[in-house]
C-alpha atoms as a PDB file:
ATOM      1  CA  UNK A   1      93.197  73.576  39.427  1.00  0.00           C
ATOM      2  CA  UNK A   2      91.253  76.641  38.258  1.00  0.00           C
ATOM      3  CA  UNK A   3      92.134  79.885  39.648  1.00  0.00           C
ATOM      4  CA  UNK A   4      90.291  80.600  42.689  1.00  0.00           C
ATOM      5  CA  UNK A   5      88.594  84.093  43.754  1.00  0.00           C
ATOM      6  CA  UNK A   6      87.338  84.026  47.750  1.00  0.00           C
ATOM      7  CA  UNK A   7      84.396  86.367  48.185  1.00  0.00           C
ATOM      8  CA  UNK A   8      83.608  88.181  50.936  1.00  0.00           C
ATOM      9  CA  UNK A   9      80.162  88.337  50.942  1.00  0.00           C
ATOM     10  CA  UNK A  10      76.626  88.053  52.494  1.00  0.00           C
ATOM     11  CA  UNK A  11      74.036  85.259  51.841  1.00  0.00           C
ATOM     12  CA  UNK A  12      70.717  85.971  49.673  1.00  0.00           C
ATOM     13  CA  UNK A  13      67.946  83.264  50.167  1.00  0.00           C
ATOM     14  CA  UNK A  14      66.530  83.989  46.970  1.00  0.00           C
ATOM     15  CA  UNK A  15      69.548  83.451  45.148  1.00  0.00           C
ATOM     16  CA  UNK A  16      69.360  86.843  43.218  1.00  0.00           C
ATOM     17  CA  UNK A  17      72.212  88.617  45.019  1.00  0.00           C
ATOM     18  CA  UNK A  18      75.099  87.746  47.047  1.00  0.00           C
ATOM     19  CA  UNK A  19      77.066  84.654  47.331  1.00  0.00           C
ATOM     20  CA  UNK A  20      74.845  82.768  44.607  1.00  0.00           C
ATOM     21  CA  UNK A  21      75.594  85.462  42.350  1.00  0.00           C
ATOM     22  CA  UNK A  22      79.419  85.517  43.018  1.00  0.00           C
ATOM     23  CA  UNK A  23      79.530  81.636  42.968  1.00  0.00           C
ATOM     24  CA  UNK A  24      77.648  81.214  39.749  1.00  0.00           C
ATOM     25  CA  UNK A  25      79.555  84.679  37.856  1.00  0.00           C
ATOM     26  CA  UNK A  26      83.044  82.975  38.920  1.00  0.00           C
ATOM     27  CA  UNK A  27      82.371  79.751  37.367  1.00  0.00           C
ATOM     28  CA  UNK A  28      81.076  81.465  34.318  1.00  0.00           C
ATOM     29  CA  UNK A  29      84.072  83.228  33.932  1.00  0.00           C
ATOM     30  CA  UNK A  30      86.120  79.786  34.299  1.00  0.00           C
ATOM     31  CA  UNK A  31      87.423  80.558  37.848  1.00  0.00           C
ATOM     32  CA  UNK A  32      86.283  78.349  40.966  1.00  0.00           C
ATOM     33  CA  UNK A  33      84.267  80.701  43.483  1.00  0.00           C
ATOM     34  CA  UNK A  34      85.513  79.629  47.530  1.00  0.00           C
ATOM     35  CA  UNK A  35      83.122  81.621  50.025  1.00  0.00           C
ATOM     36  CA  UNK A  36      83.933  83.712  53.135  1.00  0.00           C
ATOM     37  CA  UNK A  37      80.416  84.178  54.355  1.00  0.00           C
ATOM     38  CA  UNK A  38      79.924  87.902  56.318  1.00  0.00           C
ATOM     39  CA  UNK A  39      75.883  87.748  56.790  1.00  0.00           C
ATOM     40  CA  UNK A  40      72.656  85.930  56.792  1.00  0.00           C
ATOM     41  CA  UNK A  41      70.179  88.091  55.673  1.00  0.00           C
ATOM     42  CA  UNK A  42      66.205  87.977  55.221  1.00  0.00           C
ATOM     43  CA  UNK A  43      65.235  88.954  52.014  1.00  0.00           C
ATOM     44  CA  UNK A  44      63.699  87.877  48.736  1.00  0.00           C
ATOM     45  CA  UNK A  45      64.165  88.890  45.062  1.00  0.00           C
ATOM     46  CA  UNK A  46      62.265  92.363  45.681  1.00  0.00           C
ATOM     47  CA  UNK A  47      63.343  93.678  49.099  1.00  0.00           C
ATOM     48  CA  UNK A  48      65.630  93.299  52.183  1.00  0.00           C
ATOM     49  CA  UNK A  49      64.271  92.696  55.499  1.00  0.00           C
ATOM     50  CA  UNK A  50      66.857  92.295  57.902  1.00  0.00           C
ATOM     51  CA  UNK A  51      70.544  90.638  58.242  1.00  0.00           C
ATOM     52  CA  UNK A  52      72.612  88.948  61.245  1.00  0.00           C
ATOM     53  CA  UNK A  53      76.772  89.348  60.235  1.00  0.00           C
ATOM     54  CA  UNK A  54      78.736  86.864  61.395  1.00  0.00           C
ATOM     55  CA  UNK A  55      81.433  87.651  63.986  1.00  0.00           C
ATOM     56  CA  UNK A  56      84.793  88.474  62.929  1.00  0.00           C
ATOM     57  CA  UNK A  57      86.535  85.566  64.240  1.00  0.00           C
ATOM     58  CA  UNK A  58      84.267  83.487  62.367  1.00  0.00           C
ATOM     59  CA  UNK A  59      84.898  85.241  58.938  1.00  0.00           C
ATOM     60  CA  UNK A  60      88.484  85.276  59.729  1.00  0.00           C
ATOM     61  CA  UNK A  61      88.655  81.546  60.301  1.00  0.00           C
ATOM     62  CA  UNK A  62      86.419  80.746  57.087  1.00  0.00           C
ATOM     63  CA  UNK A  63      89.047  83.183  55.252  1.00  0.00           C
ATOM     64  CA  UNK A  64      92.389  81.390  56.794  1.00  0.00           C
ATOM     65  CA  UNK A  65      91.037  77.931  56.117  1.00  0.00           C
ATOM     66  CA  UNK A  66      90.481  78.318  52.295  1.00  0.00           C
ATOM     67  CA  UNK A  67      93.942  80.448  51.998  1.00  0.00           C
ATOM     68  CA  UNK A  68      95.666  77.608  53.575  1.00  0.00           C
ATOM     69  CA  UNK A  69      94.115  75.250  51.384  1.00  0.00           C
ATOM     70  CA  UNK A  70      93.213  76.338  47.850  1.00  0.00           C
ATOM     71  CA  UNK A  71      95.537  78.896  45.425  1.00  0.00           C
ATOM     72  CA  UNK A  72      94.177  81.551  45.757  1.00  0.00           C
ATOM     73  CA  UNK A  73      94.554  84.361  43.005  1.00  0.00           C
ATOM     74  CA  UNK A  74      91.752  87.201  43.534  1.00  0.00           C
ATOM     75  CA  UNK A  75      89.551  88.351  46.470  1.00  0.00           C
ATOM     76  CA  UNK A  76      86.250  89.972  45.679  1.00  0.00           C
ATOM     77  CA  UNK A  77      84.377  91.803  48.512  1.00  0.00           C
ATOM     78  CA  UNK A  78      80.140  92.614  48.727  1.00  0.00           C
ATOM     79  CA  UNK A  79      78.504  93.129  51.333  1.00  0.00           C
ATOM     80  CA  UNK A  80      80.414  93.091  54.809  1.00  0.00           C
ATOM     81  CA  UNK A  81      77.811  94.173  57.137  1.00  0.00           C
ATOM     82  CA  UNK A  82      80.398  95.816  60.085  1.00  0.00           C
ATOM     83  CA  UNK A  83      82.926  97.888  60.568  1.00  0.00           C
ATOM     84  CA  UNK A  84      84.085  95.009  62.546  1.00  0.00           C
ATOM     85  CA  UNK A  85      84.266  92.479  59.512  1.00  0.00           C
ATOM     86  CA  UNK A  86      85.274  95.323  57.381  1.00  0.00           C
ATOM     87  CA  UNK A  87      88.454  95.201  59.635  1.00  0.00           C
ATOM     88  CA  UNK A  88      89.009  91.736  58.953  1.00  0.00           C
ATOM     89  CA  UNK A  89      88.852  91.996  55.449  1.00  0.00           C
ATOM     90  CA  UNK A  90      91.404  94.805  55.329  1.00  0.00           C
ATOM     91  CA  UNK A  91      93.852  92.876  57.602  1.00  0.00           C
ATOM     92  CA  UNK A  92      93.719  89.805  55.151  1.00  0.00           C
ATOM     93  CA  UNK A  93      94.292  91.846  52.438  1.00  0.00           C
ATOM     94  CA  UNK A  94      97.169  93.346  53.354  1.00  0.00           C
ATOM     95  CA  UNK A  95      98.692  90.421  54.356  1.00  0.00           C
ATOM     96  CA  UNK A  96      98.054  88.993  50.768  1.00  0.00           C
ATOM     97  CA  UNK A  97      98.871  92.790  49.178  1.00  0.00           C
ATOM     98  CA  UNK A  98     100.253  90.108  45.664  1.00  0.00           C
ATOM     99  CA  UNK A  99      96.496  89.044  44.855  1.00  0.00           C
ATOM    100  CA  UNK A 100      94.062  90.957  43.173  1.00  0.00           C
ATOM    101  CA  UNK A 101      91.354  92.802  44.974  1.00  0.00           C
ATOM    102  CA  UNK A 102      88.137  93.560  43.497  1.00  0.00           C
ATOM    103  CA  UNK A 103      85.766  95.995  45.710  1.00  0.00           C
ATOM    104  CA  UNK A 104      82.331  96.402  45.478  1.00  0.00           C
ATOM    105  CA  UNK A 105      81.275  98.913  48.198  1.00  0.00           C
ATOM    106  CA  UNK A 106      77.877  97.424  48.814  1.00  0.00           C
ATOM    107  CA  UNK A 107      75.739 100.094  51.502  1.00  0.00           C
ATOM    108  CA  UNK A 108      72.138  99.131  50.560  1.00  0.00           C
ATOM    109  CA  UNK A 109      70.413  96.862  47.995  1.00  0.00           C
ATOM    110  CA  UNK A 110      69.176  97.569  45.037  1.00  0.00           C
ATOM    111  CA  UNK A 111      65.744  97.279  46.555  1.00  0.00           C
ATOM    112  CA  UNK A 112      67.012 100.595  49.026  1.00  0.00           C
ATOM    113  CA  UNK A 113      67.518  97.986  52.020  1.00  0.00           C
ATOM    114  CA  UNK A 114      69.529  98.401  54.372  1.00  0.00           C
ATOM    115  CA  UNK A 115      72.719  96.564  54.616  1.00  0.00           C
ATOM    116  CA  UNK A 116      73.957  98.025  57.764  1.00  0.00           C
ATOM    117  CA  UNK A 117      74.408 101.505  58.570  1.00  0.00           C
ATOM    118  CA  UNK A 118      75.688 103.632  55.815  1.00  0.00           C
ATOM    119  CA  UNK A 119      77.399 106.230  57.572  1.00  0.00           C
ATOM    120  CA  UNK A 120      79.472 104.159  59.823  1.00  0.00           C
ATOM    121  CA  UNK A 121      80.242 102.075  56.440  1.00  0.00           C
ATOM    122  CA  UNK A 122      81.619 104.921  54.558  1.00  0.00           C
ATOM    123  CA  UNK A 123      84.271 105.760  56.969  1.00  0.00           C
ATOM    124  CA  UNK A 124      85.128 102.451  57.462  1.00  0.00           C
ATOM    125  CA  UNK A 125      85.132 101.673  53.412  1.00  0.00           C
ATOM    126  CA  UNK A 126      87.760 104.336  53.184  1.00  0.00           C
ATOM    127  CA  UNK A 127      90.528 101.547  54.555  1.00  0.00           C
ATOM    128  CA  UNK A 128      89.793  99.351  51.895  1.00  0.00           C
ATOM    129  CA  UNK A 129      90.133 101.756  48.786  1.00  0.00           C
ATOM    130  CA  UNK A 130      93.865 101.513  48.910  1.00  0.00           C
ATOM    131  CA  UNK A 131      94.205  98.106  49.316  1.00  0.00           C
ATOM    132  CA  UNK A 132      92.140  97.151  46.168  1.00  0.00           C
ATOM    133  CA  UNK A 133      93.177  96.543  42.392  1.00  0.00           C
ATOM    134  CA  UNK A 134      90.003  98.091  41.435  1.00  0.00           C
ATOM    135  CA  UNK A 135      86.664  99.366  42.906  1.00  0.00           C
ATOM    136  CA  UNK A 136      83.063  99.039  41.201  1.00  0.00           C
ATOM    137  CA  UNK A 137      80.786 101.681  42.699  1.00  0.00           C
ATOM    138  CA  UNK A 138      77.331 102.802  41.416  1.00  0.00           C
ATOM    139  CA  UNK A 139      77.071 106.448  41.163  1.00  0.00           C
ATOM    140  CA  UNK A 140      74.958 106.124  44.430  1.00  0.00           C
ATOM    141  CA  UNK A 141      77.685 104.195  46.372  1.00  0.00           C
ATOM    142  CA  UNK A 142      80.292 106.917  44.058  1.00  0.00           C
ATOM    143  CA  UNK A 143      78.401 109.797  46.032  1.00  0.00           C
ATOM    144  CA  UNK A 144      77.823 108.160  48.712  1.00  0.00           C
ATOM    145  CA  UNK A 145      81.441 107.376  49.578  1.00  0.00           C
ATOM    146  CA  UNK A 146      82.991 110.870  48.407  1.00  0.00           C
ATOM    147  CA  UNK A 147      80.132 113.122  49.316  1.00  0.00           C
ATOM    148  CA  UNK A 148      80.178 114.584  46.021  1.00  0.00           C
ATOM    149  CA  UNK A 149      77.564 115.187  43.464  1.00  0.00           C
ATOM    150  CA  UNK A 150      79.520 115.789  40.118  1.00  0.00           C
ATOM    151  CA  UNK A 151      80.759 111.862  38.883  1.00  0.00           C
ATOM    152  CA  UNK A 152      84.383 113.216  38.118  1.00  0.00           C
ATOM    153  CA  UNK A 153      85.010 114.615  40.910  1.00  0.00           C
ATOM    154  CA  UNK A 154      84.017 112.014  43.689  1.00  0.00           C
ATOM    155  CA  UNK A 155      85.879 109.983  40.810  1.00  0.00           C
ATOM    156  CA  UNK A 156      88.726 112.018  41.962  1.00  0.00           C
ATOM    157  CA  UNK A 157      88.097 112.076  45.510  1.00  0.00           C
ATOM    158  CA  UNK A 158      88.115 108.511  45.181  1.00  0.00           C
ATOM    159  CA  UNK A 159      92.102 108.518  43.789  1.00  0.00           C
ATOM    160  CA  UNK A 160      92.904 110.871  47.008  1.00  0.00           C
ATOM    161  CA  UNK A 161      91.807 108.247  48.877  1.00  0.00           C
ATOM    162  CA  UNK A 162      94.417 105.882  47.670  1.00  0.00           C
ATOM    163  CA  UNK A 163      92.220 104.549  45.050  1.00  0.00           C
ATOM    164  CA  UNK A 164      94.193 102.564  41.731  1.00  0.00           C
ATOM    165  CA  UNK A 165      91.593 102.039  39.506  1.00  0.00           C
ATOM    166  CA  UNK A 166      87.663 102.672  39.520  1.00  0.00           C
ATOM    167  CA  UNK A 167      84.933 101.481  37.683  1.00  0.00           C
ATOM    168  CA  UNK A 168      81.833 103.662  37.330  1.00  0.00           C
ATOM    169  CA  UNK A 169      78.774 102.076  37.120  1.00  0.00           C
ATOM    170  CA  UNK A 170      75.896 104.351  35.715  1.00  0.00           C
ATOM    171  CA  UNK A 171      72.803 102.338  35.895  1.00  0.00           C
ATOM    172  CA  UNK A 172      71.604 104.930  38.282  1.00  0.00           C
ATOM    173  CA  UNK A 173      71.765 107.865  36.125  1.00  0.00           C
ATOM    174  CA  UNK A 174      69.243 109.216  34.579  1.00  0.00           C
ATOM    175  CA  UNK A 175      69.374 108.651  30.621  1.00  0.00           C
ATOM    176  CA  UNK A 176      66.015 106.600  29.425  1.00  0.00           C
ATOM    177  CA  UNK A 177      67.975 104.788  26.463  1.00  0.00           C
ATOM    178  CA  UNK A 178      71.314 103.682  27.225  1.00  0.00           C
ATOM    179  CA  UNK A 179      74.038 103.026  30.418  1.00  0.00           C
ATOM    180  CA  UNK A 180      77.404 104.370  30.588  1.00  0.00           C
ATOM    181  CA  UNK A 181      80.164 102.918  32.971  1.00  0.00           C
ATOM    182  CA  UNK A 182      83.437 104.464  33.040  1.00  0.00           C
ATOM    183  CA  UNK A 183      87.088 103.019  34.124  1.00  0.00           C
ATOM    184  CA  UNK A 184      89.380 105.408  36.033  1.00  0.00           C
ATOM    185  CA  UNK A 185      93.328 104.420  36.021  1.00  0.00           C
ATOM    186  CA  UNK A 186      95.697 105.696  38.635  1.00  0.00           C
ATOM    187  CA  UNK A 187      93.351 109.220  37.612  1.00  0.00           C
ATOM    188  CA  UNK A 188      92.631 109.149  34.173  1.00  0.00           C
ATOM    189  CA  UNK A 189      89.648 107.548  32.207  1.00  0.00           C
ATOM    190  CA  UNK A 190      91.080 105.401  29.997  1.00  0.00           C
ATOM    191  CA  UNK A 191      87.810 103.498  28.896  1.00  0.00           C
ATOM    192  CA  UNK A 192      83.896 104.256  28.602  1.00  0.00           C
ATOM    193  CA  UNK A 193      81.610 101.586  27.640  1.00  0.00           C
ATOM    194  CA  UNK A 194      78.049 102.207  26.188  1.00  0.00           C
ATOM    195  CA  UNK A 195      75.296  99.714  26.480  1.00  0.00           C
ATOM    196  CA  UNK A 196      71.506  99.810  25.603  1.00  0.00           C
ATOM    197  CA  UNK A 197      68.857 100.479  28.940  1.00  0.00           C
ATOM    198  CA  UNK A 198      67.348  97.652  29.539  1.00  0.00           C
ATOM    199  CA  UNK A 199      63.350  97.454  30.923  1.00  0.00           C
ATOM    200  CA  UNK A 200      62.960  96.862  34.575  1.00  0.00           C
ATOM    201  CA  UNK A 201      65.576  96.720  37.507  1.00  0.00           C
ATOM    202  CA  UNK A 202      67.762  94.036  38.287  1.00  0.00           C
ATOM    203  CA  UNK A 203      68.875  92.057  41.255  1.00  0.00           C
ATOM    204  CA  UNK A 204      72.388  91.077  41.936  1.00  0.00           C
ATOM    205  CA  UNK A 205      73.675  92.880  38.425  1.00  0.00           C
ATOM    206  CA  UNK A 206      76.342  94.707  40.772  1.00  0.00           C
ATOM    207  CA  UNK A 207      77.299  91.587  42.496  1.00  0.00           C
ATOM    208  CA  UNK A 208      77.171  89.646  39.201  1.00  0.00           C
ATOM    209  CA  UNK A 209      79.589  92.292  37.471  1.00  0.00           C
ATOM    210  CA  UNK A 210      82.075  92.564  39.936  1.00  0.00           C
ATOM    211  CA  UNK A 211      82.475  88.950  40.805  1.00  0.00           C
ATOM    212  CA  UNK A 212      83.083  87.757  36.933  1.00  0.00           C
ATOM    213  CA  UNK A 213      85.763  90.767  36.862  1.00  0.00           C
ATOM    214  CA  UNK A 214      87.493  89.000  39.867  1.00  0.00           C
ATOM    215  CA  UNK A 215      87.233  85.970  38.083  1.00  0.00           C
ATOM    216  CA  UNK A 216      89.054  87.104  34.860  1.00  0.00           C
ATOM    217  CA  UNK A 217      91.694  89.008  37.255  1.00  0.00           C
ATOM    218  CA  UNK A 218      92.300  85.625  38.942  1.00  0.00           C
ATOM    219  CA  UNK A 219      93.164  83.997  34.982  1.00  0.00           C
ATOM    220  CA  UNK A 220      96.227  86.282  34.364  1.00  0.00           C
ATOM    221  CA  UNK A 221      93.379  89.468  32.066  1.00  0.00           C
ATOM    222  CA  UNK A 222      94.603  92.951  32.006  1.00  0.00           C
ATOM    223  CA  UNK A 223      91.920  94.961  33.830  1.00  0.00           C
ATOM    224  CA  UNK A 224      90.703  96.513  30.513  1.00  0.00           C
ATOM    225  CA  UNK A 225      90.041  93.327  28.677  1.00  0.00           C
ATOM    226  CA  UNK A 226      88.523  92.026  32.216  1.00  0.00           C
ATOM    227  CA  UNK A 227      86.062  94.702  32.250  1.00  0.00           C
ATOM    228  CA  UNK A 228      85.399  94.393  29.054  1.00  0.00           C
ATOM    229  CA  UNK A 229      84.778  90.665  29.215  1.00  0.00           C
ATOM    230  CA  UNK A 230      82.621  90.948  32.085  1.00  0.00           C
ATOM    231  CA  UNK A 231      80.552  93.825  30.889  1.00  0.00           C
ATOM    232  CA  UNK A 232      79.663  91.963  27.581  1.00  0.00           C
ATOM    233  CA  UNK A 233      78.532  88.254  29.689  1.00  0.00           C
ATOM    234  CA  UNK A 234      76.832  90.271  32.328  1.00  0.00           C
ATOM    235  CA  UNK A 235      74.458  92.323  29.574  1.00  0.00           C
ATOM    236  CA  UNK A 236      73.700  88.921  28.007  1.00  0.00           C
ATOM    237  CA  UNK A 237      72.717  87.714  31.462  1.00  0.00           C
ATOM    238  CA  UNK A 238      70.270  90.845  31.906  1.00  0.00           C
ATOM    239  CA  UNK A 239      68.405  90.251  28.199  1.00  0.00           C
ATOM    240  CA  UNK A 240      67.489  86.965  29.058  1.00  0.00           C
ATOM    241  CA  UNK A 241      66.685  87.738  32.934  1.00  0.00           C
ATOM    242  CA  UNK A 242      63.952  86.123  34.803  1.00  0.00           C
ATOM    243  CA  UNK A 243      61.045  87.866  36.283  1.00  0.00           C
ATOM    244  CA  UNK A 244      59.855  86.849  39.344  1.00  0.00           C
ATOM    245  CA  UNK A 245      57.041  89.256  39.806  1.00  0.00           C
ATOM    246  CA  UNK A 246      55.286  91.411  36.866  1.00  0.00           C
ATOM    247  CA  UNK A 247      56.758  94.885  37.144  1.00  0.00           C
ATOM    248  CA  UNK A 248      59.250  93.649  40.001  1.00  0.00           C
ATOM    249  CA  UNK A 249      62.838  93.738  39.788  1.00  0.00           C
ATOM    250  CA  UNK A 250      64.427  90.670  37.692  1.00  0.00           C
ATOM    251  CA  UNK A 251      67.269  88.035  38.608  1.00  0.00           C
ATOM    252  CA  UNK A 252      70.311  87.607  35.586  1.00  0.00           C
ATOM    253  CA  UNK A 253      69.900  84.403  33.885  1.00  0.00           C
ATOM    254  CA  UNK A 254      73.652  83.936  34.804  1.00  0.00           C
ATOM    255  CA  UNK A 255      73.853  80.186  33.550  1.00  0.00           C
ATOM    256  CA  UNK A 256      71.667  81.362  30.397  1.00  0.00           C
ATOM    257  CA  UNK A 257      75.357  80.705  28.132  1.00  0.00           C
ATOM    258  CA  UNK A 258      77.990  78.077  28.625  1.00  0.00           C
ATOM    259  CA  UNK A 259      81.452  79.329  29.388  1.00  0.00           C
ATOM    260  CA  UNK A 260      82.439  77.896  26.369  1.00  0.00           C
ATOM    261  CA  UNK A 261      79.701  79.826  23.712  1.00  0.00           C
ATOM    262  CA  UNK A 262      80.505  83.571  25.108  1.00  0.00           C
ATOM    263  CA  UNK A 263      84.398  83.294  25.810  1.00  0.00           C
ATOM    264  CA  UNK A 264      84.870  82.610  22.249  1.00  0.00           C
END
């Protein structure tokens, strides 16, 4: 069987974000996506409205039934919702410390929705830097979690925290014709990756990214050439997004290549 990658994640109606995006990145990157749902939410491809997380127990038992059935060989993390399920996750985790761990420290959507309350997420994010192979933050979520303005130093802040390796995403920043992201090693930058701005904002390009790296982790790829991999199919899915709305924010075209085309 394919590897498989079980996402923690919360459920997007309109398909743009969430578990759609992590099912449909993983099989992209030749993985097989298993799901460990954490939230309903309301929302569309422009804005959140609201969200319900599921209880604990319940993600544990989704969690325990797919680890005691399938081969599991990453876990990716989104959106958790609570400290509660944020709990959970970090208990599984450790008790599968062997397997790859991609975080995404999801606090809002793109939109600026809420995704439960940022402050109380923060702290509790702070258990799961330790435990994961490598984190993905935006420079919002960067600052966010570190309280720091200056990009190398929350970097830093990030390592005291028991970080291994960070990826800097920096969509956010402010430079009209191109996006840097940078990857942080055990302290050190040891790769920065250049790519062209691309009109309009995007839906689910966080989720997207981060699920196709935990897909490539899952086949055996050395973080660099997983990042690397994953940052080349997720700019071909954002030239070729659709647009739901004129002016709105667009959803990556994620099946717009076959595995096949871009792998080679």
């Amino acid at each position: 069987m394919r590897p498989v990658v079980l996402c923690f994640s919360g459920l997007d109606p309109s398909g743009g974000a969430g578990l759609q995006a992590d099912i449909e990145a993983i099989g992209q990157s030749g993985s097989h996506a298993a799901i460990a749902c954490t939230a309903l939410t309301i929302q569309d491809s422009q804005q959140v409205y609201g969200f319900d997380t599921v209880s604990p127990a319940l993600l544990r038992a989704q969690a325990q039934a797919v680890l005691a059935d399938l081969p599991v060989a990453a876990f990716k993390s989104g959106m958790l919702g609570s400290t509660d399920n944020i709990d959970v996750v970090a208990d599984l985790i450790r008790t599968h410390a062997q397997i790859p761990y991609v975080l995404d420290p999801v606090l809002v959507a793109n939109s600026g929705g809420s995704l439960g309350d940022p402050a109380t997420l923060v702290a509790a994010f702070r258990q799961l830097i330790p435990l994961a192979s490598v984190i993905t933050p935006n420079t919002v979520e960067l600052r966010s979690l570190t309280g720091e303005q200056d990009l190398a130093t929350a970097t830093a802040k990030l390592f005291e925290y028991g970080a291994k390796a960070v990826l800097v995403k920096g969509a956010h920043e402010h430079e009209a014709d191109r996006i840097r992201h940078w990857l942080w090693v055990d302290g050190a930058c040891v790769a920065q990756s250049v790519w062209p701005r691309l009109q309009g904002e995007f839906h689910g390009s966080g989720c997207s990214l981060a699920s196709h790296l935990a897909g490539d982790l899952a086949q055996g790829l050395t973080l660099k050439d997983a990042v690397q991999r994953s940052e080349l199919w997720l700019h071909r899915t954002l030239i070729c997004a659709d647009a739901p709305h004129v002016g709105g924010q667009k959803i990556p075209k994620r099946f717009s290549l076959s595995f096949s085309a871009w792998r080679e």
